[in-house]
N, C-alpha and C. Protein backbone atom coordinates (compact mmCIF):
# COMPACT_ATOMS: atom_id res chain seq x y z
N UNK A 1 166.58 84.12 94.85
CA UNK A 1 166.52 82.71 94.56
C UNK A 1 167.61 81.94 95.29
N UNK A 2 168.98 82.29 95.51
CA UNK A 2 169.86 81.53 96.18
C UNK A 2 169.74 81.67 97.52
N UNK A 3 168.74 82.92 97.86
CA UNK A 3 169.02 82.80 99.72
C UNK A 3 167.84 81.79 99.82
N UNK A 4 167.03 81.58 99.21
CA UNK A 4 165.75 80.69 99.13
C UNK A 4 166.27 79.65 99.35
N UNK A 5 167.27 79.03 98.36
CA UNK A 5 167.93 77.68 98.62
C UNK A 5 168.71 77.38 99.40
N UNK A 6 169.33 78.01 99.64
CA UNK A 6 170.31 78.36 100.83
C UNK A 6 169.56 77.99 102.55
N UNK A 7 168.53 78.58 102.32
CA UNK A 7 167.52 78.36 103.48
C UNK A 7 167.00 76.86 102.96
N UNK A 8 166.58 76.53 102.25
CA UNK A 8 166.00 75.21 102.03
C UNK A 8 167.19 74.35 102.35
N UNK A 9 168.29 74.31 101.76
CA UNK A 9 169.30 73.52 102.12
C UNK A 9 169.41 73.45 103.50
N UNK A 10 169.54 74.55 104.16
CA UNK A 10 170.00 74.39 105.93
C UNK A 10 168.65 73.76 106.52
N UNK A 11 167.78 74.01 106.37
CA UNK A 11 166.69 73.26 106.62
C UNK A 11 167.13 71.44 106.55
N UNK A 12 166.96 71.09 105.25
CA UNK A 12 167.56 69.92 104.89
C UNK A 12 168.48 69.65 105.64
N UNK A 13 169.98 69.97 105.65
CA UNK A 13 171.03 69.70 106.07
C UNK A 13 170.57 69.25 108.00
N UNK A 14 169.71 70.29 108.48
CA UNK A 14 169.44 69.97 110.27
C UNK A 14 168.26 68.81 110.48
N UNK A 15 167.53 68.09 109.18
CA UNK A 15 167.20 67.40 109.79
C UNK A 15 167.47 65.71 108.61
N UNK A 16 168.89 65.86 108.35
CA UNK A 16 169.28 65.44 106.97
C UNK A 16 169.35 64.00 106.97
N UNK A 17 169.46 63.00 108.42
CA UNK A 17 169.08 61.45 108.41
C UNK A 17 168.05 61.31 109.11
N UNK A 18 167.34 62.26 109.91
CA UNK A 18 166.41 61.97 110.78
C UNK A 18 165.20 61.80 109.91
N UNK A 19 164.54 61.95 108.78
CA UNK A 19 163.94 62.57 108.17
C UNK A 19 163.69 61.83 107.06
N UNK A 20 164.95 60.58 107.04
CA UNK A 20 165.13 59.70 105.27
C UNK A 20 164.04 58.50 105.88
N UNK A 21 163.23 58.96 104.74
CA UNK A 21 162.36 57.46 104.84
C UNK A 21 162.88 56.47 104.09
N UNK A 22 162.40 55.28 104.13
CA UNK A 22 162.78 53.91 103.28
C UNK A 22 162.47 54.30 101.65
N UNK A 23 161.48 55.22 101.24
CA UNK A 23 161.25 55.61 99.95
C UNK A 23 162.47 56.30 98.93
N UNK A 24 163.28 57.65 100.13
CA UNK A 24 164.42 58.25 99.63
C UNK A 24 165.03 57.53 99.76
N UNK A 25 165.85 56.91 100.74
CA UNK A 25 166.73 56.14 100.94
C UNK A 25 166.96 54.85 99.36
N UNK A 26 165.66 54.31 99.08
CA UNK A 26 165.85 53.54 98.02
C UNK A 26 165.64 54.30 96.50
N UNK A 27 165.06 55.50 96.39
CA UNK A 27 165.49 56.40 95.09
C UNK A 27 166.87 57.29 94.89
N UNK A 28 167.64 57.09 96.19
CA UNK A 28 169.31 57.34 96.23
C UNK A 28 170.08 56.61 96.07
N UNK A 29 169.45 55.46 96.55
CA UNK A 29 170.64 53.87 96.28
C UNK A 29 170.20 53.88 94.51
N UNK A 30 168.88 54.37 93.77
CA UNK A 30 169.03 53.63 92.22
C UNK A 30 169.42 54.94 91.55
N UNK A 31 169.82 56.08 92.03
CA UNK A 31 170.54 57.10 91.27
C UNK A 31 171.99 56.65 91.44
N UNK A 32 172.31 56.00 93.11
CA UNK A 32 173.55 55.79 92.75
C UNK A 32 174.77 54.75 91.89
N UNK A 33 172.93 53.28 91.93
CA UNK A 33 173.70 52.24 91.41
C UNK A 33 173.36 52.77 89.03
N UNK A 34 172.18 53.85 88.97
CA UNK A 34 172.27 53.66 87.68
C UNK A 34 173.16 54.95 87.42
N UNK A 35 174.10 56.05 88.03
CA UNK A 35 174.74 56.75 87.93
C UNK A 35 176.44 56.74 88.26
N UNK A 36 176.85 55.62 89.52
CA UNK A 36 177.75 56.45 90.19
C UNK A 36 178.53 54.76 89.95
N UNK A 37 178.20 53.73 90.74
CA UNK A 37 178.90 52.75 90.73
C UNK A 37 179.50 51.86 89.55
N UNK A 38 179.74 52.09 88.27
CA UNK A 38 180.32 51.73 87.07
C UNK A 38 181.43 52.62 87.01
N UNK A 39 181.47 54.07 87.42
CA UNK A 39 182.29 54.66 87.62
C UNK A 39 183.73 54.35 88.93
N UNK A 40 183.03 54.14 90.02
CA UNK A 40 183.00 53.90 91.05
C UNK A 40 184.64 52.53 91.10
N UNK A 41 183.40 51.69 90.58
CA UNK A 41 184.27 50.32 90.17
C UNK A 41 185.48 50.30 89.24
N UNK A 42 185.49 51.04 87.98
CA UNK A 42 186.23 51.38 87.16
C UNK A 42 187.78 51.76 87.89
N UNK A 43 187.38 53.02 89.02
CA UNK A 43 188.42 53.48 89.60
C UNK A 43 188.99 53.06 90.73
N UNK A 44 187.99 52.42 91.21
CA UNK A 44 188.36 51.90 92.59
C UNK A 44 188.69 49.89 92.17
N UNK A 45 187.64 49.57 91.65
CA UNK A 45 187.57 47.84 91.50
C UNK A 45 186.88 47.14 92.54
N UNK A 46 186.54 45.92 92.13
CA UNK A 46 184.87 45.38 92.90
C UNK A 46 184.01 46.17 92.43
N UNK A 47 183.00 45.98 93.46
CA UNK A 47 181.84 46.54 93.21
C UNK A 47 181.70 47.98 93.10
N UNK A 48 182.77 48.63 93.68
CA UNK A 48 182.65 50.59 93.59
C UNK A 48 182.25 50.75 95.19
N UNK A 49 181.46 50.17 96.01
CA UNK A 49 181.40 50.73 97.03
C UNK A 49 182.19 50.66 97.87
N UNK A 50 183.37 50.24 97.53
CA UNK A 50 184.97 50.71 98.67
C UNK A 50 185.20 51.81 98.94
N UNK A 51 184.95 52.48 97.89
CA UNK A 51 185.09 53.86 97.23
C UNK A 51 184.59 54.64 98.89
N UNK A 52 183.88 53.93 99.22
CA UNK A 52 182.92 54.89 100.29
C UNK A 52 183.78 54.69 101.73
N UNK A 53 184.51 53.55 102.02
CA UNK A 53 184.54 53.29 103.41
C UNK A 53 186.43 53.27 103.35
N UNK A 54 187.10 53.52 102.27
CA UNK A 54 188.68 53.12 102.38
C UNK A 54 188.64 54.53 103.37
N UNK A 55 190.21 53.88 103.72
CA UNK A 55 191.06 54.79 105.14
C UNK A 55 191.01 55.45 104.26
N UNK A 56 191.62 56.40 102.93
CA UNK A 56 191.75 57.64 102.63
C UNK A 56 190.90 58.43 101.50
N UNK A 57 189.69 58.02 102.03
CA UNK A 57 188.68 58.68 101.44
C UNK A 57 188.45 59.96 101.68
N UNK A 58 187.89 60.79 100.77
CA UNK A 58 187.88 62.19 100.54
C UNK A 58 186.96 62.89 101.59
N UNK A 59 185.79 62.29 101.85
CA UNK A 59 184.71 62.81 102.60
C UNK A 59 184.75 62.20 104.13
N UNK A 60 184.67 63.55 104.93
CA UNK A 60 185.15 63.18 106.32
C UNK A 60 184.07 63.42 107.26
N UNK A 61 182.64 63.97 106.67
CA UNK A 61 182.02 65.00 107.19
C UNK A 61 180.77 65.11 106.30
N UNK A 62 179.35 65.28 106.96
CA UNK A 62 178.70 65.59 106.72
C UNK A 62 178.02 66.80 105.10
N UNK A 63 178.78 67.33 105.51
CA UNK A 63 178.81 68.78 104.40
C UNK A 63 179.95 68.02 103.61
N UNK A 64 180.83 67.70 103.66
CA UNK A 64 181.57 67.38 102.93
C UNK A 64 180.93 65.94 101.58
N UNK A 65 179.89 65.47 102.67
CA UNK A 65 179.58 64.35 101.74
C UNK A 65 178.61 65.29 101.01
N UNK A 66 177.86 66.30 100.81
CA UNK A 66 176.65 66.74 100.27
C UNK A 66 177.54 67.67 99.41
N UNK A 67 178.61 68.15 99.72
CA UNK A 67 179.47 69.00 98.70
C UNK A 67 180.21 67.71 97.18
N UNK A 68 180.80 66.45 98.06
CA UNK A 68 181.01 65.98 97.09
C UNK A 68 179.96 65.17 95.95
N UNK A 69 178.71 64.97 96.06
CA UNK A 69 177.58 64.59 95.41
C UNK A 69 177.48 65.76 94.87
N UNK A 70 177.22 67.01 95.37
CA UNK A 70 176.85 68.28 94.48
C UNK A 70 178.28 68.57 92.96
N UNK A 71 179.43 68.02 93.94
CA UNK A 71 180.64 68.41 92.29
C UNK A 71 180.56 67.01 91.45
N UNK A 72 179.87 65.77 91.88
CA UNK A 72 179.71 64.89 90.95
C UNK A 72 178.24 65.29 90.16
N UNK A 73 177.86 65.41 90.54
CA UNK A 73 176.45 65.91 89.70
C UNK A 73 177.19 67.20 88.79
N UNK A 74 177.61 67.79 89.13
CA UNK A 74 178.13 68.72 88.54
C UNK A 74 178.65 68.65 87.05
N UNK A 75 180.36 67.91 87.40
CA UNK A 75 181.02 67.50 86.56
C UNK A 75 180.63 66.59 85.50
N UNK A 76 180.06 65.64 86.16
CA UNK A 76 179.46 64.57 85.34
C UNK A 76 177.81 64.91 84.59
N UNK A 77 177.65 66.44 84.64
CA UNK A 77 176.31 66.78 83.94
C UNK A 77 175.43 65.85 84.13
N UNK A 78 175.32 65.54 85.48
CA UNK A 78 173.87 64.32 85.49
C UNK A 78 172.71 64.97 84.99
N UNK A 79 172.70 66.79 85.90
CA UNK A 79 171.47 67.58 85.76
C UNK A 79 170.49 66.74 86.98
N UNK A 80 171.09 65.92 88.15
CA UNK A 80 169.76 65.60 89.46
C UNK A 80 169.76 66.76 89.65
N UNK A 81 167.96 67.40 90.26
CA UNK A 81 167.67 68.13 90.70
C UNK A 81 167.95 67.96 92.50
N UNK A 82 167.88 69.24 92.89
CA UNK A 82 168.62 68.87 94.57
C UNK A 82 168.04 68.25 95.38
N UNK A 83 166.72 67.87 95.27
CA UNK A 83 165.74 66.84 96.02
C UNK A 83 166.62 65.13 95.37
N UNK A 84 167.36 64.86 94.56
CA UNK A 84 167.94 64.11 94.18
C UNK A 84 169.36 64.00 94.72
N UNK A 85 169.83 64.87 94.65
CA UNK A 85 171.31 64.91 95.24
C UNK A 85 171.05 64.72 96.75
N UNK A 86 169.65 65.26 97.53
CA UNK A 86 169.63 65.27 98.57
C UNK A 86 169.03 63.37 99.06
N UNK A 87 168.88 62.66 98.37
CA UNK A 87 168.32 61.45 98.51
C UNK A 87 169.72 60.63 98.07
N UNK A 88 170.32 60.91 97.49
CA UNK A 88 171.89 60.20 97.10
C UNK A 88 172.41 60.83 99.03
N UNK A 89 172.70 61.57 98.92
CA UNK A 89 173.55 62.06 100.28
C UNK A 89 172.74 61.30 101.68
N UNK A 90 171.58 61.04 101.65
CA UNK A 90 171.05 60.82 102.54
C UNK A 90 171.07 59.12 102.20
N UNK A 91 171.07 58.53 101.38
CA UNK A 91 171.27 57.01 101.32
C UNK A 91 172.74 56.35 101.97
N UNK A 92 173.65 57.68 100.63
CA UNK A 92 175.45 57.16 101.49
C UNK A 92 175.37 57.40 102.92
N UNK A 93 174.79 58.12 103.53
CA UNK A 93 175.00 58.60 105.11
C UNK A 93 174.66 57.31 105.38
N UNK A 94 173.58 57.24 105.26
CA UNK A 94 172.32 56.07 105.80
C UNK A 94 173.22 54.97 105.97
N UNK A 95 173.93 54.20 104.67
CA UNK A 95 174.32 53.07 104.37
C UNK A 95 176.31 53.05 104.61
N UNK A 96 176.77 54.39 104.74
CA UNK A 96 178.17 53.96 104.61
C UNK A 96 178.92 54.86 106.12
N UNK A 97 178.66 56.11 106.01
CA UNK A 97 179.19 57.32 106.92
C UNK A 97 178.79 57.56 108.05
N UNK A 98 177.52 57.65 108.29
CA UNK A 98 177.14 57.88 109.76
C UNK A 98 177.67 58.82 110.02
N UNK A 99 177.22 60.34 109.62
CA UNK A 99 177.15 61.12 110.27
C UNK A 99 176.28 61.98 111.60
């Protein structure tokens, strides 16, 4: 079961913005605005999406952005399934990182 995903993930991961339609892209922006940005704002202030673009932000990197969505889902027991985490990762790319 994990080399299964493991393979599904690398799959994902090589074709991980080429691939985001306008459909994911907008079911990642409403996991992130009904999940992530109240949080977001709380810690950061404004709207929460500073959070994404300040000089000393955590995520530098591709994998790094899909690792840190995977320990917020985590921690925060959302329970998104990874077709979810993978539509959050692929919206922030889309909209903030450009990887």
């Amino acid at each position: 079961m994990k080399a299964l995903l493991l393979i599904s993930w690398s799959l994902l991961l090589a074709s991980h913005d080429a691939s985001a339609t306008e459909a994911q892209l907008q079911a990642g922006k409403k996991l992130i605005d009904t999940h992530c940005i109240s949080c977001h704002a709380s810690s950061y202030g404004g709207d929460g999406s500073g959070i994404y673009t300040r000089d000393y932000r955590k995520v530098r990197s591709f994998n790094g952005l899909k690792a840190q969505v995977t320990n917020c889902n985590t921690m925060l027991n959302l329970k998104w399934f990874d077709d979810e985490e993978q539509q959050v990762v692929q919206y922030l790319n889309h909209t903030y990182y450009h990887f």
